[in-house]
PDB file of N, CA and C in Angstrom:
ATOM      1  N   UNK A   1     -35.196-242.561 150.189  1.00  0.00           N
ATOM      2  CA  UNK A   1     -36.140-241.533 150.548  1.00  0.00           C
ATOM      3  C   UNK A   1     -37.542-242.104 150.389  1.00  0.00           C
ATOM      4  N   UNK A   2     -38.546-241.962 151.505  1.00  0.00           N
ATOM      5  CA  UNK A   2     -39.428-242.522 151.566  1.00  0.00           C
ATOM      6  C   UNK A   2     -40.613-240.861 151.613  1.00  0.00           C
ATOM      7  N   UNK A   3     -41.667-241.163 151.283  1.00  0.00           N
ATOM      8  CA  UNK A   3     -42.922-240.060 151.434  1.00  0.00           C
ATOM      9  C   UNK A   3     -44.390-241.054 151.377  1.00  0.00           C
ATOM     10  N   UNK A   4     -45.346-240.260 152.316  1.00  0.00           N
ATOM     11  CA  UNK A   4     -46.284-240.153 152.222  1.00  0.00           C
ATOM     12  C   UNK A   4     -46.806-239.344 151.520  1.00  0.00           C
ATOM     13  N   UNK A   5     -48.915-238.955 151.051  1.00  0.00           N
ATOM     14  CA  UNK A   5     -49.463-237.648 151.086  1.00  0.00           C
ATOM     15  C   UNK A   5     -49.108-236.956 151.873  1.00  0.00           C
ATOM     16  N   UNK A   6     -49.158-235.593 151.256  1.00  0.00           N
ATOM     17  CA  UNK A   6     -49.116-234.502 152.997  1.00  0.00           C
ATOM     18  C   UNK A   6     -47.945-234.422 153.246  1.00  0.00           C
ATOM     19  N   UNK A   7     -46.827-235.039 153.290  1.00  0.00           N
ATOM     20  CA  UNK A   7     -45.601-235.306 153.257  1.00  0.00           C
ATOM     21  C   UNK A   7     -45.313-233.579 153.071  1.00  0.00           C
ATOM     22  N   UNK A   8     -43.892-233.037 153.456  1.00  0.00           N
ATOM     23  CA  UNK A   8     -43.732-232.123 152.575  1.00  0.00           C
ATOM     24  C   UNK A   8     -42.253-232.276 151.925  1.00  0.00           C
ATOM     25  N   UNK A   9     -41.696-232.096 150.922  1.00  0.00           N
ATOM     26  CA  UNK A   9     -40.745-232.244 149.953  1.00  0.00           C
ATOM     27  C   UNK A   9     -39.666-230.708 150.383  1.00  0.00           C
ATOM     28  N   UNK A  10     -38.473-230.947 150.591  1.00  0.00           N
ATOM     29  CA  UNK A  10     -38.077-229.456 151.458  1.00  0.00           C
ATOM     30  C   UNK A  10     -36.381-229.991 150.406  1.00  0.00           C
ATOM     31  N   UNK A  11     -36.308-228.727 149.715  1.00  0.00           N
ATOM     32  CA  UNK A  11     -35.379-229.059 148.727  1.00  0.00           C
ATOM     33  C   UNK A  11     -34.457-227.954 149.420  1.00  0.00           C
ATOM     34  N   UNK A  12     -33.040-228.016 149.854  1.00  0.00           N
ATOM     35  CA  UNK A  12     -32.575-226.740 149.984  1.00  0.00           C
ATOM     36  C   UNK A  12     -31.771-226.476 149.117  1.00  0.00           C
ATOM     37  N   UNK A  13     -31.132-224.888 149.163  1.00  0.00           N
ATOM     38  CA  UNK A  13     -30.699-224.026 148.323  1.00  0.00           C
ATOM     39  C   UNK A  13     -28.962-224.105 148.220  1.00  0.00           C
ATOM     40  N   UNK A  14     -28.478-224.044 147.318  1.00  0.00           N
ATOM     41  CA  UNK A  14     -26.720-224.177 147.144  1.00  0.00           C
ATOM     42  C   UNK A  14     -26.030-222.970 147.220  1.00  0.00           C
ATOM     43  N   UNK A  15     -27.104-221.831 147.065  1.00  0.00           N
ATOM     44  CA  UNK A  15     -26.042-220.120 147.507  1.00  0.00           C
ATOM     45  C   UNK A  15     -27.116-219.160 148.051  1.00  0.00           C
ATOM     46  N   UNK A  16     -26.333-218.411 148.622  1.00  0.00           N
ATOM     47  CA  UNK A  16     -27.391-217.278 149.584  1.00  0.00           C
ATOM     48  C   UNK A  16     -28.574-216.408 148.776  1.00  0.00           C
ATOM     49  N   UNK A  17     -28.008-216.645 147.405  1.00  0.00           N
ATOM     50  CA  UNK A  17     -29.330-215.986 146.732  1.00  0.00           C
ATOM     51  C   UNK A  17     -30.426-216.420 146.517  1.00  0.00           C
ATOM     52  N   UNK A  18     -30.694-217.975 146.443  1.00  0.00           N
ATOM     53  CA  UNK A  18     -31.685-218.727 146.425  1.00  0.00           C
ATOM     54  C   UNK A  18     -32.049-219.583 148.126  1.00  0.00           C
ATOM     55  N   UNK A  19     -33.599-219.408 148.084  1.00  0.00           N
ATOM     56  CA  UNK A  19     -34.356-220.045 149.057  1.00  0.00           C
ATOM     57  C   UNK A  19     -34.215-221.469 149.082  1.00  0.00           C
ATOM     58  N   UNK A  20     -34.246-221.618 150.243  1.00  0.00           N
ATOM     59  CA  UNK A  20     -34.667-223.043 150.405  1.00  0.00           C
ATOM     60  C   UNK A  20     -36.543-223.308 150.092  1.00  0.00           C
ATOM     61  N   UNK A  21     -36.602-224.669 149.122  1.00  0.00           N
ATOM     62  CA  UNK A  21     -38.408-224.567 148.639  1.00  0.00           C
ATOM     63  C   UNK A  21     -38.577-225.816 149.041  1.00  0.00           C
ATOM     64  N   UNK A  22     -39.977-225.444 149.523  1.00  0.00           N
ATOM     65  CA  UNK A  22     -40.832-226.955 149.922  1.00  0.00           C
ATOM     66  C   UNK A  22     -42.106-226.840 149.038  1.00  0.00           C
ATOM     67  N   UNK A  23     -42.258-228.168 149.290  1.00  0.00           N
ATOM     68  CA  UNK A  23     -43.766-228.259 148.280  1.00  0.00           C
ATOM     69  C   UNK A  23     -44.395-229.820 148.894  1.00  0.00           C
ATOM     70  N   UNK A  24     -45.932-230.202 148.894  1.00  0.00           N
ATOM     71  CA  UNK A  24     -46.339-230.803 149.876  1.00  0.00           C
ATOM     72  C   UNK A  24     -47.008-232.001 148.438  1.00  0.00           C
ATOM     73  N   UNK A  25     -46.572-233.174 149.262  1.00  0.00           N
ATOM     74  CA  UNK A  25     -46.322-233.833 147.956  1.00  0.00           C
ATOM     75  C   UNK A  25     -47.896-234.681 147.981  1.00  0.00           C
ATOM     76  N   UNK A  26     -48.775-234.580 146.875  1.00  0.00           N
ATOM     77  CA  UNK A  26     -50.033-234.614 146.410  1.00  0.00           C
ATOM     78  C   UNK A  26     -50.176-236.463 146.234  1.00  0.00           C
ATOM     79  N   UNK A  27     -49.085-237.072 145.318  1.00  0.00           N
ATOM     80  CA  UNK A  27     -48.885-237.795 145.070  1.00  0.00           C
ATOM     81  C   UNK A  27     -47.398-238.833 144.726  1.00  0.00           C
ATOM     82  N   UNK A  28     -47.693-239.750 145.501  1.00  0.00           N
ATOM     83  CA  UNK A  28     -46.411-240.673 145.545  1.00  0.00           C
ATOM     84  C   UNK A  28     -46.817-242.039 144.383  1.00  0.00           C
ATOM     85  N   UNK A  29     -45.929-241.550 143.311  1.00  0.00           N
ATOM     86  CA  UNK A  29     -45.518-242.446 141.892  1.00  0.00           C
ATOM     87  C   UNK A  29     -44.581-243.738 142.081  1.00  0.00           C
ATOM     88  N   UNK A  30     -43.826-243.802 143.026  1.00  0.00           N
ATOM     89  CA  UNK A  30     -43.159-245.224 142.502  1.00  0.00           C
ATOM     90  C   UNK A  30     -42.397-246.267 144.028  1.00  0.00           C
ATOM     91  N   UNK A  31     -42.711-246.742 144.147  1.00  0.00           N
ATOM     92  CA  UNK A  31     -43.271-248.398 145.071  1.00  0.00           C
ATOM     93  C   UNK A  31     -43.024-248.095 146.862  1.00  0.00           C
ATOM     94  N   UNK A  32     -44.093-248.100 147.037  1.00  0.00           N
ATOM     95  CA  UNK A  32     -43.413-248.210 148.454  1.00  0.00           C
ATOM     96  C   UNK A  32     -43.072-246.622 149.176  1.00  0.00           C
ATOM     97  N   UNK A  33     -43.685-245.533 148.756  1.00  0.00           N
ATOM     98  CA  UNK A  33     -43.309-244.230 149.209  1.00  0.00           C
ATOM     99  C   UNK A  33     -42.290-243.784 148.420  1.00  0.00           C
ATOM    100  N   UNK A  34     -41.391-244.258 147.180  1.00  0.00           N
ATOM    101  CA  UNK A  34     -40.568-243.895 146.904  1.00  0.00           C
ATOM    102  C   UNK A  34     -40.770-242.621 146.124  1.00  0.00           C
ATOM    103  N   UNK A  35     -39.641-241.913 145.033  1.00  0.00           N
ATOM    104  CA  UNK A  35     -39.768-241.115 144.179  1.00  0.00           C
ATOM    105  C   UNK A  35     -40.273-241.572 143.065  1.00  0.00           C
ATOM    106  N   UNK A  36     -40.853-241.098 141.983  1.00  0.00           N
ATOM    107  CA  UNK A  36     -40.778-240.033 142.042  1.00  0.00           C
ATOM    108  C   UNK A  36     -42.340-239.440 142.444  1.00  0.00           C
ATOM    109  N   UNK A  37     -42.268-238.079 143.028  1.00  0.00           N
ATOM    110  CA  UNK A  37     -43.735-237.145 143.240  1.00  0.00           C
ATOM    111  C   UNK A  37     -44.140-236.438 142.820  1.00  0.00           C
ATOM    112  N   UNK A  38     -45.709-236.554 142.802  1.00  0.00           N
ATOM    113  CA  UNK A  38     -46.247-234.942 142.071  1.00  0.00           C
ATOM    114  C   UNK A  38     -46.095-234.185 143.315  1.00  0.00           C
ATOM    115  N   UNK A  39     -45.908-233.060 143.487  1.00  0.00           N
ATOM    116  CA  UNK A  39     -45.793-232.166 144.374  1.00  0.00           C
ATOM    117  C   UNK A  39     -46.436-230.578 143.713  1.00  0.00           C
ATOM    118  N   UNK A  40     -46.784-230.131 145.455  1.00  0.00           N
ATOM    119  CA  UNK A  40     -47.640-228.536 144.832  1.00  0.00           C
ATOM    120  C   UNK A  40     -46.778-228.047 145.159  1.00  0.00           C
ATOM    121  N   UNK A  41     -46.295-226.482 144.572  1.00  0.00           N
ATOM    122  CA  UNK A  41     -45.553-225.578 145.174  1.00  0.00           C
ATOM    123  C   UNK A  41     -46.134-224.717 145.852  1.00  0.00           C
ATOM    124  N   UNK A  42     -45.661-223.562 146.573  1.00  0.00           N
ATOM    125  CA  UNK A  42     -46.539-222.539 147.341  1.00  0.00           C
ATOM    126  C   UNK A  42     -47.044-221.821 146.476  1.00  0.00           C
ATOM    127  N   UNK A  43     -46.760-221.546 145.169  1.00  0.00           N
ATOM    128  CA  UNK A  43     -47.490-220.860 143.786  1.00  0.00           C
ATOM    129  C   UNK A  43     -48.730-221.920 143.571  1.00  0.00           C
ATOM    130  N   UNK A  44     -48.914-222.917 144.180  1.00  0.00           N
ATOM    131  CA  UNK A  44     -49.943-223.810 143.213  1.00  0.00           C
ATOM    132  C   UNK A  44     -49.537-224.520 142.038  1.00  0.00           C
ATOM    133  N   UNK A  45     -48.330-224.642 142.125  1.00  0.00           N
ATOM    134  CA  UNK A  45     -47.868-225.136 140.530  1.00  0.00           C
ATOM    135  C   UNK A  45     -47.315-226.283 140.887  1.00  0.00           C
ATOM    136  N   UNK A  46     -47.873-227.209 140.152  1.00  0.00           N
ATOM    137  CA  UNK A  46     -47.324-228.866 140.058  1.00  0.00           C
ATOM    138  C   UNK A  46     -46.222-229.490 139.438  1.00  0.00           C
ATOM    139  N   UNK A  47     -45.900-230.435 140.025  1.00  0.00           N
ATOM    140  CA  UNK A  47     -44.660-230.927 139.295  1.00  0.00           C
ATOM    141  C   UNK A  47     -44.154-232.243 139.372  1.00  0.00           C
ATOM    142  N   UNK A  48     -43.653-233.447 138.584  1.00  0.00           N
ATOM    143  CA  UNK A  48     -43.047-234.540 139.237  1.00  0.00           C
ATOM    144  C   UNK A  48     -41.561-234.074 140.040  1.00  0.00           C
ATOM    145  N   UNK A  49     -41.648-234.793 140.714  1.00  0.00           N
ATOM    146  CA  UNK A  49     -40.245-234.083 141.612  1.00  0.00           C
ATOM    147  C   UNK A  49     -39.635-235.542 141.775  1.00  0.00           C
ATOM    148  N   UNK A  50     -37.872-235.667 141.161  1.00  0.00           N
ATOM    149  CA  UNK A  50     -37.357-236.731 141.518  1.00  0.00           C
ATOM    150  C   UNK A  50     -36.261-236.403 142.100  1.00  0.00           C
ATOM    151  N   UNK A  51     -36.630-236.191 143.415  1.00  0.00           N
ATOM    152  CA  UNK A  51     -35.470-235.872 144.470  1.00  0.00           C
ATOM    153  C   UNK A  51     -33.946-236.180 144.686  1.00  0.00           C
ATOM    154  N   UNK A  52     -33.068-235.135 144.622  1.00  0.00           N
ATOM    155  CA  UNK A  52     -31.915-235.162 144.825  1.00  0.00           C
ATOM    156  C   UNK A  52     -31.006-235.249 145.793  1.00  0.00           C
ATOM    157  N   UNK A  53     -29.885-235.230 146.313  1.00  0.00           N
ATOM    158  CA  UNK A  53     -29.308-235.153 147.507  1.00  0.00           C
ATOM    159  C   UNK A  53     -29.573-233.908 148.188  1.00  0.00           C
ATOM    160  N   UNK A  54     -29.896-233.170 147.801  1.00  0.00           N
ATOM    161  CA  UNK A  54     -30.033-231.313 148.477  1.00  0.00           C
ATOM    162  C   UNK A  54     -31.545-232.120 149.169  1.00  0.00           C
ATOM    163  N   UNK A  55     -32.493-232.823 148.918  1.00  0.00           N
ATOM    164  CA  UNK A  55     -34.280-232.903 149.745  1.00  0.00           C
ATOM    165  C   UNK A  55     -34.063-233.696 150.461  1.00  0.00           C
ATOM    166  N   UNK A  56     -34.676-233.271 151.055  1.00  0.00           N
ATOM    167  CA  UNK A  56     -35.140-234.711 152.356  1.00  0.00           C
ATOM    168  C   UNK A  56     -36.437-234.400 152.835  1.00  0.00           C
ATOM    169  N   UNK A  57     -37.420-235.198 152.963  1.00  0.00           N
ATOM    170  CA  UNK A  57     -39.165-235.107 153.362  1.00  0.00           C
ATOM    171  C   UNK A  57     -39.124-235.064 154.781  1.00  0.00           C
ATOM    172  N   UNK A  58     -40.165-233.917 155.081  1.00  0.00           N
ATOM    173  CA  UNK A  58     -40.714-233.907 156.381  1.00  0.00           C
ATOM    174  C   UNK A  58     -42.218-234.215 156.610  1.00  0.00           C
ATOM    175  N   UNK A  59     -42.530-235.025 157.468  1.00  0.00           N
ATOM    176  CA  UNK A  59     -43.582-235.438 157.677  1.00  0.00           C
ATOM    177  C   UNK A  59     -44.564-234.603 158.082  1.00  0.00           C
ATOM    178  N   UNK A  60     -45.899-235.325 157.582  1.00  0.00           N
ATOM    179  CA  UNK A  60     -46.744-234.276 157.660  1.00  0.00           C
ATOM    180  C   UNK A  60     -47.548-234.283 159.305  1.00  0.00           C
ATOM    181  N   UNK A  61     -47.847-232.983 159.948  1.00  0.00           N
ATOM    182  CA  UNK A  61     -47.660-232.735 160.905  1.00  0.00           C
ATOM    183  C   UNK A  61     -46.591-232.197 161.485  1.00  0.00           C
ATOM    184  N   UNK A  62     -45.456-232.454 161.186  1.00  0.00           N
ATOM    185  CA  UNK A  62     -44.247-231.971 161.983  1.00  0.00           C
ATOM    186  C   UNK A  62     -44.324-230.252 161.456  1.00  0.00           C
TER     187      UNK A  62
END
C-alpha cells in the first residue's frame, strides 16, 4: 500500500451496522509512501493509521 498527501485512507466496514470511514491522510511516516499515516477524520480527529486488509487509498482527486 502506497499513499501520498491528500491521499484519502477508505477503511471499510465488516457488518451492516458500521460505516465504511475515510480519512485524508495529512502525513506519510514510513519510506516511500508506505504506512504508517497520520490521517484526519471527518470529526477532525487525528490519528496514526497502520492499515489493514479492510483499506485501500484513493487518490487524491479521484
Amino acid at each position: 500500500m502506497q499513499a501520498k498527501v491528500g491521499d484519502r485512507l477508505v477503511v471499510e466496514s465488516h457488518s451492516d451496522s458500521q460505516h465504511r470511514r475515510a480519512a485524508e491522510v495529512v502525513e506519510v511516516r514510513g519510506h516511500d509512501g508506505a504506512p504508517p499515516y497520520l490521517v484526519r477524520w471527518a470529526d477532525g480527529h487525528e490519528s496514526l493509521a497502520f492499515p489493514g486488509p479492510d483499506a485501500h487509498v484513493v487518490p487524491a482527486g479521484s
